[in-house]
Protein backbone atom coordinates (compact mmCIF):
# COMPACT_ATOMS: atom_id res chain seq x y z
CA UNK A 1 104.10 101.98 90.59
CA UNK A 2 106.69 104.44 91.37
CA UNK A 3 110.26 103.45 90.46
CA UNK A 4 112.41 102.43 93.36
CA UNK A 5 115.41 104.52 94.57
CA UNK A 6 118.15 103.94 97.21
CA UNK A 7 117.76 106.54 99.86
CA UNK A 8 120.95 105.86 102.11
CA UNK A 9 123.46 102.94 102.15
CA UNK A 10 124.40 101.92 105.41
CA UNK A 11 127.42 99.87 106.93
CA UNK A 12 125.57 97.41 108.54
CA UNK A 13 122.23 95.85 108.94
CA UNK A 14 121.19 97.04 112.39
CA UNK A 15 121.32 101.19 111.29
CA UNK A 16 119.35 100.11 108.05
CA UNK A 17 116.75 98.21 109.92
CA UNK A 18 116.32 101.57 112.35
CA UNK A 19 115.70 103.89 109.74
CA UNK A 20 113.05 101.65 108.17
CA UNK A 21 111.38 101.02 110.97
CA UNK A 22 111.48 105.40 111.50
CA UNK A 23 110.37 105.20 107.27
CA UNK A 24 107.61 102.75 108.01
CA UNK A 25 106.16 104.55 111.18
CA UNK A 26 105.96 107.52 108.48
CA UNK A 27 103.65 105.82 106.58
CA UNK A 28 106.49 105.23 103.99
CA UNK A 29 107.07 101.82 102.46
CA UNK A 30 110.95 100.33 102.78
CA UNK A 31 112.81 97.90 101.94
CA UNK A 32 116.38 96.68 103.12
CA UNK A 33 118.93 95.33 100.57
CA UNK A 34 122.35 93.53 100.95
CA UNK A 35 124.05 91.00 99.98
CA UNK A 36 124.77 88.93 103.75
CA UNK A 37 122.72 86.19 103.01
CA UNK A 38 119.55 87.34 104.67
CA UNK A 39 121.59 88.70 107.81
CA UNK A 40 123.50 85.28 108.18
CA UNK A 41 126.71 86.60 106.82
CA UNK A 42 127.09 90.56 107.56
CA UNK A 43 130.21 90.53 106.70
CA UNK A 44 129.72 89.79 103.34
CA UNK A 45 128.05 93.06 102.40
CA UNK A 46 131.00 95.26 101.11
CA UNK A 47 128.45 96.70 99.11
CA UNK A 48 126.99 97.77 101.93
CA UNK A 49 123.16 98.08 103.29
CA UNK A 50 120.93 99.65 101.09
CA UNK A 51 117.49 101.25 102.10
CA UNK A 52 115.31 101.42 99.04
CA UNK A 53 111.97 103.46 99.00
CA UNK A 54 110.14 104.60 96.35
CA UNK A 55 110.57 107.66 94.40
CA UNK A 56 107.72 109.78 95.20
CA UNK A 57 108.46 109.45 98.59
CA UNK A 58 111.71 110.77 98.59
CA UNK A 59 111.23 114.29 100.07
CA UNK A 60 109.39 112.95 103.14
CA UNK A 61 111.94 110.46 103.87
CA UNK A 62 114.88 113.20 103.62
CA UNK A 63 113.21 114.95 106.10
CA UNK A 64 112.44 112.30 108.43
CA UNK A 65 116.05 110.86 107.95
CA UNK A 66 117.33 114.25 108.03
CA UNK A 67 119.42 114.27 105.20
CA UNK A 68 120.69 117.20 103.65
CA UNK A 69 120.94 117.38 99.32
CA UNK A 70 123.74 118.99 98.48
């Protein structure tokens, strides 16, 4: 198994849960992460929303995200 990467941390639940779904219909595998209690308590994720994928699938999912390296 590939090793698992945070592609884009979010500031709250709803624009993580759009971009996985826009992952997913890609035929990429996500997964959201934060620490809200399963979406009870958003405003307990200062850590904000993390959208993890994995590795090799991290040029795909920069391009369907459109986010630019630097």
């Amino acid at each position: 198994m590939s090793d698992l990467i945070t592609i884009k941390t979010y500031g709250n639940r709803i624009e993580a849960e759009i971009d996985k779904g826009l992952l997913e219909n890609n035929n990429i595998k996500a997964v959201i992460s934060s620490d809200d209690c399963g979406g009870l308590y958003p405003q307990l994720s200062s850590k904000g929303v993390k959208l993890i994928i994995q590795e090799k699938d991290t040029e795909k999912a920069n391009d369907i995200l459109g986010i630019i390296n630097n």
